[in-house]
N, C-alpha and C. Protein backbone atom coordinates (compact mmCIF):
# COMPACT_ATOMS: atom_id res chain seq x y z
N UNK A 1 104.34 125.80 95.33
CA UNK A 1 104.15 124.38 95.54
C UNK A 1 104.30 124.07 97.04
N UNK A 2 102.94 123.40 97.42
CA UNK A 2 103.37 123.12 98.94
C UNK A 2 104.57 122.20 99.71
N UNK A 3 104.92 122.16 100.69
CA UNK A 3 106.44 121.47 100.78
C UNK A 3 105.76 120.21 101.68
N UNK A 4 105.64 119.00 101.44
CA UNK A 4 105.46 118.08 101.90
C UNK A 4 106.08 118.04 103.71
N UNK A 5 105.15 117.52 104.29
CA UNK A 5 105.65 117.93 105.94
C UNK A 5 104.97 116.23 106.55
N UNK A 6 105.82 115.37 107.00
CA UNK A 6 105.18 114.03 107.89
C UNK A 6 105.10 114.69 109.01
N UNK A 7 104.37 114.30 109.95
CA UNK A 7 104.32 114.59 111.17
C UNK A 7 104.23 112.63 112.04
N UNK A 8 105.65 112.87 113.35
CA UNK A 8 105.18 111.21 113.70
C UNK A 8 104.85 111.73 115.46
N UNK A 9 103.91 111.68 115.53
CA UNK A 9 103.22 112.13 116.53
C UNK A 9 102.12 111.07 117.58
N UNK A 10 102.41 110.40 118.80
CA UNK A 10 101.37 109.68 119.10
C UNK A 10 100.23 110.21 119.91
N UNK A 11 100.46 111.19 119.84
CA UNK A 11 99.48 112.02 120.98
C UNK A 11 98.22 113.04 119.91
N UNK A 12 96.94 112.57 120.39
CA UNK A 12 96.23 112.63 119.04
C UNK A 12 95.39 114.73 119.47
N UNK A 13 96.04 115.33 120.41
CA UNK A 13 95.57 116.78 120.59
C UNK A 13 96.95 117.28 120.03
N UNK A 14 98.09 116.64 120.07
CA UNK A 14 99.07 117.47 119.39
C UNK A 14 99.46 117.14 117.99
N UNK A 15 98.62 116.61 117.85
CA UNK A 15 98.73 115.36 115.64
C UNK A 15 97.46 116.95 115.63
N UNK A 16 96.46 117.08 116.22
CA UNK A 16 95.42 117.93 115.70
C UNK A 16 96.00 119.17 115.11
N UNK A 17 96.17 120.29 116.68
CA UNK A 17 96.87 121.15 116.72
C UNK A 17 98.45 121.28 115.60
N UNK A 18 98.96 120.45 115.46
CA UNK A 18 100.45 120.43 114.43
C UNK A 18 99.79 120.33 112.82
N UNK A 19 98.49 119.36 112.36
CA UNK A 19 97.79 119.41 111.08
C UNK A 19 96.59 120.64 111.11
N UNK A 20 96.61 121.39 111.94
CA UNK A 20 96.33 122.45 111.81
C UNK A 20 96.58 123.77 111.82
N UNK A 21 98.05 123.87 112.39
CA UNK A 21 98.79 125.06 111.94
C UNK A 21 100.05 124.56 110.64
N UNK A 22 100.12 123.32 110.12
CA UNK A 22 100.77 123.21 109.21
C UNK A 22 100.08 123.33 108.16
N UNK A 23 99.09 122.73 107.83
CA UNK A 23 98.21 122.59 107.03
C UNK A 23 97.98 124.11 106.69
N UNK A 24 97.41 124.41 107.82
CA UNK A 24 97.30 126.03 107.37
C UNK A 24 97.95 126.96 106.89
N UNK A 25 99.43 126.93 106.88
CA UNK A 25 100.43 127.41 106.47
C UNK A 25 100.62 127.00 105.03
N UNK A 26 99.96 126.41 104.60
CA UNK A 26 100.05 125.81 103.22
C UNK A 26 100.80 124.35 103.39
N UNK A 27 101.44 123.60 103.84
CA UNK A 27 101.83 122.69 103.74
C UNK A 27 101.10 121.16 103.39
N UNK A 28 101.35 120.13 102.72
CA UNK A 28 100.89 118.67 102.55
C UNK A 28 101.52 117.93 103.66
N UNK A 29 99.83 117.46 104.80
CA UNK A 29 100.77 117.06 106.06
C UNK A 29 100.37 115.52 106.21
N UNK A 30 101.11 114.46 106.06
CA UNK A 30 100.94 113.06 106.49
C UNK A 30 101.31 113.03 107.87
N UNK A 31 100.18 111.93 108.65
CA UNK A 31 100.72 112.04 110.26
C UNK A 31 101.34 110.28 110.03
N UNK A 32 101.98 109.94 111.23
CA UNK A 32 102.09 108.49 111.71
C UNK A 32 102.04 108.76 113.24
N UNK A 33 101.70 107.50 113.85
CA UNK A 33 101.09 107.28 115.18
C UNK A 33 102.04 106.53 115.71
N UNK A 34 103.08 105.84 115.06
CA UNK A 34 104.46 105.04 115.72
C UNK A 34 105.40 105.33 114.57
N UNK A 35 106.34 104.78 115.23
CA UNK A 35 107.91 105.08 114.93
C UNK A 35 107.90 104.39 113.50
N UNK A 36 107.27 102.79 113.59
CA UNK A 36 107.36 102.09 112.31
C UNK A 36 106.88 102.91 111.09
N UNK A 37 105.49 103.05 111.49
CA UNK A 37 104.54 104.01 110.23
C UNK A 37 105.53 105.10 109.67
N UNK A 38 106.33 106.21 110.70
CA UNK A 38 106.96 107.02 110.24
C UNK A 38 107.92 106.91 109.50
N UNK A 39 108.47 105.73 109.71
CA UNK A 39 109.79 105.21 108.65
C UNK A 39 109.17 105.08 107.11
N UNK A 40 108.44 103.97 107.64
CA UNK A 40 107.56 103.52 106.26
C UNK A 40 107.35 104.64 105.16
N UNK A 41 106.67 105.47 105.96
CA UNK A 41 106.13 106.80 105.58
C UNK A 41 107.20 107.65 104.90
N UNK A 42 108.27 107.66 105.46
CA UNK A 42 109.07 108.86 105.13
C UNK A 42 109.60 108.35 103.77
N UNK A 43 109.83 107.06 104.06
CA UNK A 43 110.19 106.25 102.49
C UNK A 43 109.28 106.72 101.47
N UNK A 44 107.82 106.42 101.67
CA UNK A 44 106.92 106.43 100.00
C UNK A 44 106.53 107.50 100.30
N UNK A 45 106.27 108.52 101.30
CA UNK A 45 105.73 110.25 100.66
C UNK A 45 106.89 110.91 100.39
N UNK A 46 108.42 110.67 100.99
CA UNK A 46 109.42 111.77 100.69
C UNK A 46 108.83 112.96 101.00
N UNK A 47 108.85 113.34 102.54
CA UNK A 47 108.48 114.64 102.95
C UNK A 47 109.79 114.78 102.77
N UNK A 48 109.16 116.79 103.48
CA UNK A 48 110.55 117.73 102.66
C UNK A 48 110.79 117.82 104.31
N UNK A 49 109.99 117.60 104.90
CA UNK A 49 110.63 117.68 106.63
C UNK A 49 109.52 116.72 107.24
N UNK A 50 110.42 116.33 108.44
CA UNK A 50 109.60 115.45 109.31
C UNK A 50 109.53 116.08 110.63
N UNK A 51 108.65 116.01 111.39
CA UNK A 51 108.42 116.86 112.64
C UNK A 51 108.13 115.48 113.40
N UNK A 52 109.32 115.25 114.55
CA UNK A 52 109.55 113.77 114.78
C UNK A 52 109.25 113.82 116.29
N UNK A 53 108.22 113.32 117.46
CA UNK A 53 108.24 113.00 118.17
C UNK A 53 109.63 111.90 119.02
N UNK A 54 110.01 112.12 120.63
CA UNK A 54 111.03 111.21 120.53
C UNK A 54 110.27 110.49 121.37
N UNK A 55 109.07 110.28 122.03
CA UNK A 55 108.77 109.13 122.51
C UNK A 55 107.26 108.48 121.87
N UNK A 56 107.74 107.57 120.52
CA UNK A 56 106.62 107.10 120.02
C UNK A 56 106.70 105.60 120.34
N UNK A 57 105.26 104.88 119.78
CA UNK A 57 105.66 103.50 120.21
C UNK A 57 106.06 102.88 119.41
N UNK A 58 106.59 101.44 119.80
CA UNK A 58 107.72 100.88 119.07
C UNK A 58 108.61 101.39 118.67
N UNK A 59 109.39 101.85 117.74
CA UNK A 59 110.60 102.30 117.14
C UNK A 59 110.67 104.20 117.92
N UNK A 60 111.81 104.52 118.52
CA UNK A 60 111.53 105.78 119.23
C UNK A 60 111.94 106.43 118.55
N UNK A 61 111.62 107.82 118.85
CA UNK A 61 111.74 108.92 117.94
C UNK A 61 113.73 109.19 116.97
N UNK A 62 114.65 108.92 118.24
CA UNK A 62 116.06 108.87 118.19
C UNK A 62 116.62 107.96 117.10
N UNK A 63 116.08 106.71 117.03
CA UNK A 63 116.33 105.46 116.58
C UNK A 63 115.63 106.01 115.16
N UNK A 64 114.26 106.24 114.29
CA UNK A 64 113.73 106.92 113.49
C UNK A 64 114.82 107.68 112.49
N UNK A 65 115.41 108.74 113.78
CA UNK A 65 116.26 109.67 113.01
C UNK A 65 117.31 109.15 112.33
N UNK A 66 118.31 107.93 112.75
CA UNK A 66 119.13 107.44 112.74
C UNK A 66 119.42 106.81 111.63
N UNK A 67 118.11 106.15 111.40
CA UNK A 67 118.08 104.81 109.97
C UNK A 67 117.28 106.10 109.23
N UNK A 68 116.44 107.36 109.34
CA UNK A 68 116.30 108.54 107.78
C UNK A 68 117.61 108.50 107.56
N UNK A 69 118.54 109.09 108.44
CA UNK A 69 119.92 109.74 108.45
C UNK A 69 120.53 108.48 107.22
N UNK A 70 120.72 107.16 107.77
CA UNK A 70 121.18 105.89 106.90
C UNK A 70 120.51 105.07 105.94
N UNK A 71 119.33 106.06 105.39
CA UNK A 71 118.67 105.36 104.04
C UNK A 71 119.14 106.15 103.10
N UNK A 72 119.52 106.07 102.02
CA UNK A 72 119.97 106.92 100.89
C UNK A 72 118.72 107.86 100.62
N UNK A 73 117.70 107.20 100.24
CA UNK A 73 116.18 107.20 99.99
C UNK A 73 115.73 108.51 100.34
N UNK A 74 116.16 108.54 102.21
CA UNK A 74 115.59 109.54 103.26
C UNK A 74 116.36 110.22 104.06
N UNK A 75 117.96 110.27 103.24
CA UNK A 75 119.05 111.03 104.28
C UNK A 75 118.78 112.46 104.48
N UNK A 76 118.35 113.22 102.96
CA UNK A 76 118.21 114.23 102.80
C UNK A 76 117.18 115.39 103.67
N UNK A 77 115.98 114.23 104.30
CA UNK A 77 114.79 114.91 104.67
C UNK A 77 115.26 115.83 106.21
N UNK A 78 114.63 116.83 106.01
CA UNK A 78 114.69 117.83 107.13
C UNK A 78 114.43 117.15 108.47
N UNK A 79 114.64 117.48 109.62
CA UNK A 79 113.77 116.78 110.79
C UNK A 79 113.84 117.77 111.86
N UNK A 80 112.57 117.68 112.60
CA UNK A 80 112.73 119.04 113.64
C UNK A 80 112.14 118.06 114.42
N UNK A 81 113.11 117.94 115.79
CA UNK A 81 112.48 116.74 117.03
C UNK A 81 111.46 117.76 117.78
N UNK A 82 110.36 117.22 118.30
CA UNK A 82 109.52 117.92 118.61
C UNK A 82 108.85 117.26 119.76
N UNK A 83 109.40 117.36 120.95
CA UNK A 83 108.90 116.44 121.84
C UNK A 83 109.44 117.07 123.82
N UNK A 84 109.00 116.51 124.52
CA UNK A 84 108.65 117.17 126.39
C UNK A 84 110.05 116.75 126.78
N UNK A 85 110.51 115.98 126.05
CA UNK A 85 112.77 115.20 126.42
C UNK A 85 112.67 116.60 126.21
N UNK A 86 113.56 117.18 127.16
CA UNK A 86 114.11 118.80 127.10
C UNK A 86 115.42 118.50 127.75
N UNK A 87 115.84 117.61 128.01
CA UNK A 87 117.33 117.73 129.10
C UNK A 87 118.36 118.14 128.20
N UNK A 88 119.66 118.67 128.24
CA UNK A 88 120.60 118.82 127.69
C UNK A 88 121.28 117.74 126.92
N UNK A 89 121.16 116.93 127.71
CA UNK A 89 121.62 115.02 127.30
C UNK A 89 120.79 114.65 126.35
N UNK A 90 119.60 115.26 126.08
CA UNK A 90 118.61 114.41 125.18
C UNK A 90 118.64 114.93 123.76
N UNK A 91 118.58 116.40 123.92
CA UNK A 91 119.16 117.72 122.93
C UNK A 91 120.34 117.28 121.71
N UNK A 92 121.43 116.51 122.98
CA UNK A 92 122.36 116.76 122.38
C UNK A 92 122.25 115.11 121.58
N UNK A 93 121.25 114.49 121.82
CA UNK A 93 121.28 112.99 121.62
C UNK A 93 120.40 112.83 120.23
N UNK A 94 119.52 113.54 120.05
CA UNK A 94 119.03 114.11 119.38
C UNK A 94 119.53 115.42 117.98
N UNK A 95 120.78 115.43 118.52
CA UNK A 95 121.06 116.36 117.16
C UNK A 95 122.44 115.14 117.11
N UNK A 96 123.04 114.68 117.55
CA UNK A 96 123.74 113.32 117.12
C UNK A 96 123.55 112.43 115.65
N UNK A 97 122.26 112.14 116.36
CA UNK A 97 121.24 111.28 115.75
C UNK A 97 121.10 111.67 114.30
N UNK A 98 121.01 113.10 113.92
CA UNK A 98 120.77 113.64 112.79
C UNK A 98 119.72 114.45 112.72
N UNK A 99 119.62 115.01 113.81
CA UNK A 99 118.01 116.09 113.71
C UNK A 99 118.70 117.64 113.38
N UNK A 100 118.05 117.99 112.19
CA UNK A 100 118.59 119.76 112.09
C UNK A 100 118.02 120.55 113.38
N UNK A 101 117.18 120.30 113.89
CA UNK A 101 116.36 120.95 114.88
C UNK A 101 115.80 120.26 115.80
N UNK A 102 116.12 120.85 117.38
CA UNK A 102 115.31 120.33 118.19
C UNK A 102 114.71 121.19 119.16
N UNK A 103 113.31 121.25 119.26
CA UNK A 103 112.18 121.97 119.75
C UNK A 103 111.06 121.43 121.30
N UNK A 104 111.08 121.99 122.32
CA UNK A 104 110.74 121.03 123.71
C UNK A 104 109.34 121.81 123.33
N UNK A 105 108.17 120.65 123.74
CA UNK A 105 106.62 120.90 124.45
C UNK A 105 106.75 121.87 125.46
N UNK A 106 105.80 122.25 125.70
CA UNK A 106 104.86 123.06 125.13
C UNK A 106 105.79 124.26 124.38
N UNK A 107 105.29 124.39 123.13
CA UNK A 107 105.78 125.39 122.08
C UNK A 107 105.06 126.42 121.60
N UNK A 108 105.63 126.95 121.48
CA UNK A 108 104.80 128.48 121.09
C UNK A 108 104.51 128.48 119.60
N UNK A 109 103.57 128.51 119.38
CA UNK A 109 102.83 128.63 117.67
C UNK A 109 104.02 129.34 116.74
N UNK A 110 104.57 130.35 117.20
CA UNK A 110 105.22 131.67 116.24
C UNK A 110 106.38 130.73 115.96
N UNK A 111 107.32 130.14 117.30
CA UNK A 111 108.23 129.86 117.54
C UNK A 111 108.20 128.64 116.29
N UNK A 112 107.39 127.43 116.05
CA UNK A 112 107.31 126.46 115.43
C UNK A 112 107.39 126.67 114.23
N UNK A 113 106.87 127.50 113.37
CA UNK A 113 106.07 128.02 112.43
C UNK A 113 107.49 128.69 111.70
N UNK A 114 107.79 129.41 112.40
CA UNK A 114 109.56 129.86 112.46
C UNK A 114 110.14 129.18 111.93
N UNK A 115 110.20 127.79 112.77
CA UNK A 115 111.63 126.52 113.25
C UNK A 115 111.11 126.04 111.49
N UNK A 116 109.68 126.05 111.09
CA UNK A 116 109.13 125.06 110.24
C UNK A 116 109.98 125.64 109.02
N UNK A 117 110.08 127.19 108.82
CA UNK A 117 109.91 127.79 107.52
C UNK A 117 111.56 128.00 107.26
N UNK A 118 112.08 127.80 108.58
CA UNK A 118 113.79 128.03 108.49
C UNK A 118 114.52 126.42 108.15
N UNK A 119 114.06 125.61 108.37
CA UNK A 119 114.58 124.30 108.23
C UNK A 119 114.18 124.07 106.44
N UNK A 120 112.63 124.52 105.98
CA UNK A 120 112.39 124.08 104.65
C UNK A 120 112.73 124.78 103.75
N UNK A 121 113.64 125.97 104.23
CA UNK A 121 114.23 127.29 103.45
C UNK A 121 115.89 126.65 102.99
N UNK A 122 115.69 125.35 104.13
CA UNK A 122 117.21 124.40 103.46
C UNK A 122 118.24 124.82 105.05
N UNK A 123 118.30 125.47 106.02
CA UNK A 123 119.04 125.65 107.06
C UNK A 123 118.63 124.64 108.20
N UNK A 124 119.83 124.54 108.99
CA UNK A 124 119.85 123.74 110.26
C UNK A 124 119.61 125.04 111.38
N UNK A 125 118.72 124.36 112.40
CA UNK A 125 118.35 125.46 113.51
C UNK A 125 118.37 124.64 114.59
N UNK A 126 118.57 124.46 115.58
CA UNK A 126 118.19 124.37 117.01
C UNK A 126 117.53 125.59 117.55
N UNK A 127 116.37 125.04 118.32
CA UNK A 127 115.44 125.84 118.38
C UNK A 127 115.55 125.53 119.82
């Protein structure tokens, strides 16, 4: 059974590239284009992981994690931050927040694919 995967992504070569090595991997991939959609989203598909941009528009990627983390609904869902914030401060702001995983741009295919299959196997990774 494929494992449901949102992707909240505003950048429309890395929404491509991410629904095409997920997809391909077997996964069911819903995208959102802002922070709102992704909430929305995470509510009525119940992905089994979210692959969360931290700079989307309106609602930011951090803030996202925060209220999955505080919905009963969507506490449970996986999240792998996936975004060019690479500082130590942001990392750590970001696994605060409630992210099992956090992963900096530009990423290596193997490396993702990895982060994807270790988080939906039920483990926390920083990547």
């Amino acid at each position: 059974m494929p494992h449901k995967v949102l992707i909240a992504e505003d950048e429309p070569n890395i929404v491509l590239s991410l629904e095409f090595l997920l997809g391909g991997a077997g996964h069911d991939v819903t995208v959102a284009s802002n922070g709102a959609d992704a909430l929305d989203l995470a509510e009525s598909v119940r992905p089994d992981l979210l692959v969360l941009d931290v700079m989307l528009p309106g609602v930011d990627g951090f803030e996202v994690c925060r209220r999955i983390r505080g919905n009963p609904a969507t506490r449970d869902t996986r999240i792998l931050m996936l975004t060019a914030r690479g500082r130590q401060s942001e990392i750590d702001k970001g696994m605060a927040a409630g992210a099992n995983a956090y992963m900096t741009k530009p990423f290596a295919t193997r490396e993702l694919l990895d982060a994807v299959a270790h988080l939906l196997a039920g483990a926390s990774k920083q990547a």
